[in-house]
N, C-alpha and C. Protein backbone atom coordinates (compact mmCIF):
# COMPACT_ATOMS: atom_id res chain seq x y z
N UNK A 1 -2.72 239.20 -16.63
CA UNK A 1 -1.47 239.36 -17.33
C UNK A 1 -1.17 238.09 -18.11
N UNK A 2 -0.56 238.54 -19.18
CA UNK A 2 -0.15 237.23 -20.00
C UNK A 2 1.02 236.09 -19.52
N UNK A 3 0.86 234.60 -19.61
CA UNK A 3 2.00 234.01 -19.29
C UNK A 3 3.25 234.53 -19.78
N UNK A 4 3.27 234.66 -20.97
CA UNK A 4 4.43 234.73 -21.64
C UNK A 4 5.38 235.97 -20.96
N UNK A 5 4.45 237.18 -20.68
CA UNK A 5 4.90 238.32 -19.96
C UNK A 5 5.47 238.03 -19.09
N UNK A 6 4.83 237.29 -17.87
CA UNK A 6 5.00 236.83 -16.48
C UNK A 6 6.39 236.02 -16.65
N UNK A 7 6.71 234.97 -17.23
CA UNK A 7 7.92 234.29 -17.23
C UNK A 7 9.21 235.37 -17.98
N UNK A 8 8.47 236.14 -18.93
CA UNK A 8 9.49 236.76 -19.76
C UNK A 8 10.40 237.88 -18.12
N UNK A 9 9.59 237.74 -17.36
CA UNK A 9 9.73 239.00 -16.95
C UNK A 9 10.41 238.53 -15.42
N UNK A 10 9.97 237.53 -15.13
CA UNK A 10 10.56 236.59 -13.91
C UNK A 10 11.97 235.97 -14.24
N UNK A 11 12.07 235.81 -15.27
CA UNK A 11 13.68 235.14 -15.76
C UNK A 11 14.75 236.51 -16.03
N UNK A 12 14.26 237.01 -16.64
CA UNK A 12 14.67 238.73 -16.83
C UNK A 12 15.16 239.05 -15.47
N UNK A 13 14.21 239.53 -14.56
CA UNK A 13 14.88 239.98 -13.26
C UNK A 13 15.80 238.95 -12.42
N UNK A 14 15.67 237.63 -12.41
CA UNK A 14 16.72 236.53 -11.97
C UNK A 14 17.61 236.52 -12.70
N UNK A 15 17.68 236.57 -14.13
CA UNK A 15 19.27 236.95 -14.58
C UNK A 15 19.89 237.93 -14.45
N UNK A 16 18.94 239.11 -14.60
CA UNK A 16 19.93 240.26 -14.44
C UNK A 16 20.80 240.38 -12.77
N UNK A 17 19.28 239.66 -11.80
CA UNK A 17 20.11 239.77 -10.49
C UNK A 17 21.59 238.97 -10.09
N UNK A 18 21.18 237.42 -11.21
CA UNK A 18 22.43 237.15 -11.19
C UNK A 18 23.91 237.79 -11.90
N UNK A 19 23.38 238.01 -12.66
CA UNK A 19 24.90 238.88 -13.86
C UNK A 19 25.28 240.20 -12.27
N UNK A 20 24.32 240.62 -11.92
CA UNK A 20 24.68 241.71 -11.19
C UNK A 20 25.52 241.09 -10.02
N UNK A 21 25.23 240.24 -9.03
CA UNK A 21 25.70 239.38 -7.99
C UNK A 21 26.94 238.44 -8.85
N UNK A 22 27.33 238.49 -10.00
CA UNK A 22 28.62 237.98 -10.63
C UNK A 22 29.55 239.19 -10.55
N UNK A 23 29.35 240.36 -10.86
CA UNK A 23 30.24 240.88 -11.28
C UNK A 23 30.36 241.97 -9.77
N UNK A 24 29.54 241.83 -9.10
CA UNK A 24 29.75 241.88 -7.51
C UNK A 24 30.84 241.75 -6.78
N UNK A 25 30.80 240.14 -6.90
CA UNK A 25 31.81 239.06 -6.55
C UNK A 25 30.95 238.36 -5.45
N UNK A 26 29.49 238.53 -5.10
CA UNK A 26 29.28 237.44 -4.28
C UNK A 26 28.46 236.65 -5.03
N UNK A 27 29.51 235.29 -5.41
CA UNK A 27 29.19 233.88 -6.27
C UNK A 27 27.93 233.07 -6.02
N UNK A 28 28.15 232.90 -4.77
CA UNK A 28 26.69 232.33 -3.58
C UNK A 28 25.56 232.93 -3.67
N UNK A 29 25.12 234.26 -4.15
CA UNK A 29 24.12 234.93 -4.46
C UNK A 29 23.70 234.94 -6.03
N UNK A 30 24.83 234.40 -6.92
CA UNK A 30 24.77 234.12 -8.18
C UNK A 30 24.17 233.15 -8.99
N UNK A 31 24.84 232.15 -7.55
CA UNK A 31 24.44 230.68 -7.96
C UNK A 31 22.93 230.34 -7.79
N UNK A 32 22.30 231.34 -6.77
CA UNK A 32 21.14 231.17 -6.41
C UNK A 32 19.88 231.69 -7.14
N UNK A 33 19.94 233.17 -8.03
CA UNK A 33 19.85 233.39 -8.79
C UNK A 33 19.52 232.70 -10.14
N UNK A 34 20.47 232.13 -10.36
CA UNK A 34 20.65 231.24 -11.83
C UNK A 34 20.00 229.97 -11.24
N UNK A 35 19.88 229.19 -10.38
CA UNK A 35 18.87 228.50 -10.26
C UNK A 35 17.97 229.00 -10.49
N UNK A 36 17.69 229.96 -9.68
CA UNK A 36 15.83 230.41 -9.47
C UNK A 36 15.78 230.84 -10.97
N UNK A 37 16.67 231.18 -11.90
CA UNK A 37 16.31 231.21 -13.31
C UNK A 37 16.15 229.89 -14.10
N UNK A 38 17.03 228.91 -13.74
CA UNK A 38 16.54 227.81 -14.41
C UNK A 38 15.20 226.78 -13.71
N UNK A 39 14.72 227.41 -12.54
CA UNK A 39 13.23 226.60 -12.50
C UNK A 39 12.88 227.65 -12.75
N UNK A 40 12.64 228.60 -13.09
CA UNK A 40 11.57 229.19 -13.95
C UNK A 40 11.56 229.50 -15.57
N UNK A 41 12.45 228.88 -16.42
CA UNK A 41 12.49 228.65 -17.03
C UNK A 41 12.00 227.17 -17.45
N UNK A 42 12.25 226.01 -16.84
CA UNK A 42 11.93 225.18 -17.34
C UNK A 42 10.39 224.62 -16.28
N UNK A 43 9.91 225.60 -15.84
CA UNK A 43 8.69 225.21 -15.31
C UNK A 43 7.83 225.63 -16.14
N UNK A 44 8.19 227.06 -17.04
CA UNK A 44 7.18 227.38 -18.52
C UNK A 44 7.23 227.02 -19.53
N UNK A 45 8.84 225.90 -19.84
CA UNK A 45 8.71 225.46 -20.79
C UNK A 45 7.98 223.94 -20.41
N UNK A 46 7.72 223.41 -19.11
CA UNK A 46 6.47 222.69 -18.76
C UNK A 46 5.32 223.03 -19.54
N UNK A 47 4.86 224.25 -18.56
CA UNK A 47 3.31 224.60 -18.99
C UNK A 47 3.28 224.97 -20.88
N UNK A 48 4.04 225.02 -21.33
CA UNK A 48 3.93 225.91 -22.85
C UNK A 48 4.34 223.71 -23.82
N UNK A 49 4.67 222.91 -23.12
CA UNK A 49 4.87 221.36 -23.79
C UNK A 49 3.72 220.99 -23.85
N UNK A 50 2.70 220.86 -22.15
CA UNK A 50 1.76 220.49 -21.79
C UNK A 50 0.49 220.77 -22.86
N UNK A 51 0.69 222.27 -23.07
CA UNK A 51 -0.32 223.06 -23.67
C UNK A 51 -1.00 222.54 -25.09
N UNK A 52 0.80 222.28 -25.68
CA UNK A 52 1.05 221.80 -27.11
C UNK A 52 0.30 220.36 -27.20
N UNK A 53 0.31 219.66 -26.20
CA UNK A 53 -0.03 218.05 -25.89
C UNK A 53 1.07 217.20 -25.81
N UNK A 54 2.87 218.12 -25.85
CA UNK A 54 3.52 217.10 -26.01
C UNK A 54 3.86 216.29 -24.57
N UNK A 55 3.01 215.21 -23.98
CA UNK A 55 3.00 214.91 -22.55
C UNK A 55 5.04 214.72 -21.89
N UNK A 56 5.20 213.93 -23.16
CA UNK A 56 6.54 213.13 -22.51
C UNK A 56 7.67 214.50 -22.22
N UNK A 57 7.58 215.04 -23.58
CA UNK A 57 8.54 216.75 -22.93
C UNK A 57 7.89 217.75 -21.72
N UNK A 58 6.73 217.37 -21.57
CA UNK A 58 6.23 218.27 -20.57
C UNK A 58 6.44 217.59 -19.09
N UNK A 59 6.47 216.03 -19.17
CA UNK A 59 7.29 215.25 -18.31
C UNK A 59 8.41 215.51 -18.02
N UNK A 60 9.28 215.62 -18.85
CA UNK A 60 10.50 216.06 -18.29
C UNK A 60 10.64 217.26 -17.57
N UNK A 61 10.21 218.07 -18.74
CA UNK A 61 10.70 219.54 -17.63
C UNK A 61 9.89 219.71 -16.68
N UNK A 62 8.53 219.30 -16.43
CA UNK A 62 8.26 219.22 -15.22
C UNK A 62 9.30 218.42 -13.76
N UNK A 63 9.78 217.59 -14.09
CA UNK A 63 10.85 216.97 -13.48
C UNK A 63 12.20 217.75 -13.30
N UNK A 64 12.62 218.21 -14.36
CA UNK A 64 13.78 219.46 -14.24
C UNK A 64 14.12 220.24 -13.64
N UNK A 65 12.36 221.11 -13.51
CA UNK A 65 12.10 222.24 -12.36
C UNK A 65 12.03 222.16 -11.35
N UNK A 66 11.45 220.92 -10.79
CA UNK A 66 11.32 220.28 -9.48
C UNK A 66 12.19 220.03 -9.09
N UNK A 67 13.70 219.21 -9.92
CA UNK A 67 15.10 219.20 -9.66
C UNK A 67 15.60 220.48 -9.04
N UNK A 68 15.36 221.68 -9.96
CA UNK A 68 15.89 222.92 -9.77
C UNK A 68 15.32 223.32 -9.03
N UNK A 69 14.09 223.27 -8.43
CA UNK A 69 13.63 224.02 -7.37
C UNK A 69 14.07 223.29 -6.14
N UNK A 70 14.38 222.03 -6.11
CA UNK A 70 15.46 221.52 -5.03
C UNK A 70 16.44 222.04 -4.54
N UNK A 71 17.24 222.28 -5.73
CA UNK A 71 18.39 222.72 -5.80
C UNK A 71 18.57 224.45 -4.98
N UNK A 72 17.65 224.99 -5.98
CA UNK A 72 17.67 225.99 -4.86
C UNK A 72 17.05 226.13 -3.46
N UNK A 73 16.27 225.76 -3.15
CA UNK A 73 16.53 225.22 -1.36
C UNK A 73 18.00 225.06 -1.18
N UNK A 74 18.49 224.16 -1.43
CA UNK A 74 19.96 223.37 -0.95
C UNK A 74 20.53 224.66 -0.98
N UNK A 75 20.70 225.57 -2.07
CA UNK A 75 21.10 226.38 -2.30
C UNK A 75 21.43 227.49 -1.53
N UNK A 76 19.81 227.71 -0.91
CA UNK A 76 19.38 229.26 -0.06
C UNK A 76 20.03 228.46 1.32
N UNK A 77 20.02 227.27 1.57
CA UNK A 77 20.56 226.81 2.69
C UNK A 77 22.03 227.50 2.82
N UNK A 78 22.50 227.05 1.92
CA UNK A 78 24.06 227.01 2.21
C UNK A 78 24.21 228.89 2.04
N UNK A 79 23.66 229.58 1.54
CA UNK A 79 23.66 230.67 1.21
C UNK A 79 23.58 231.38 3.57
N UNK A 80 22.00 231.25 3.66
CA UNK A 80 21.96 231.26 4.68
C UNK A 80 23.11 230.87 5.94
N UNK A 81 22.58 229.45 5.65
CA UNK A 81 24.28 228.97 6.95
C UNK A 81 25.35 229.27 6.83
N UNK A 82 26.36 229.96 5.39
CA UNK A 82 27.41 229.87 5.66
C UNK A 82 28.17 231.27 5.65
């Protein structure tokens, strides 16, 4: 399968799950969501910088995602425990 598919299609179902878990009303399932959309978003706009050769932007968002994929841990935590 193509990258482009694969991310098109992984951000797609994390937003829609979030828009859906917004208008729900459970926020905590929203928030988690929209993370898991923004590291996968900026983990392909990693691989698609890298590709190009641009190292220093592919530095960053490699760093971004890793932020965000933090984040959601912290996230699923508090989701979980509370």
């Amino acid at each position: 399968m193509n990258e482009k598919v694969i991310s098109l299609t992984l951000v797609t179902i994390s937003s829609l799950l979030a828009l859906y878990f917004v208008i729900v009303g459970n926020f905590e399932l929203a928030v988690l969501f929209l993370t898991i959309m923004f590291t996968f978003t900026n983990f392909f706009r990693y691989r698609s910088f890298q590709q190009k050769g641009m190292e220093k932007e592919a530095k960053w968002m490699r760093n971004t995602a890793f932020f965000f994929g933090l984040l959601v841990l912290v996230v699923l935590y508090i989701v979980v425990a509370g």
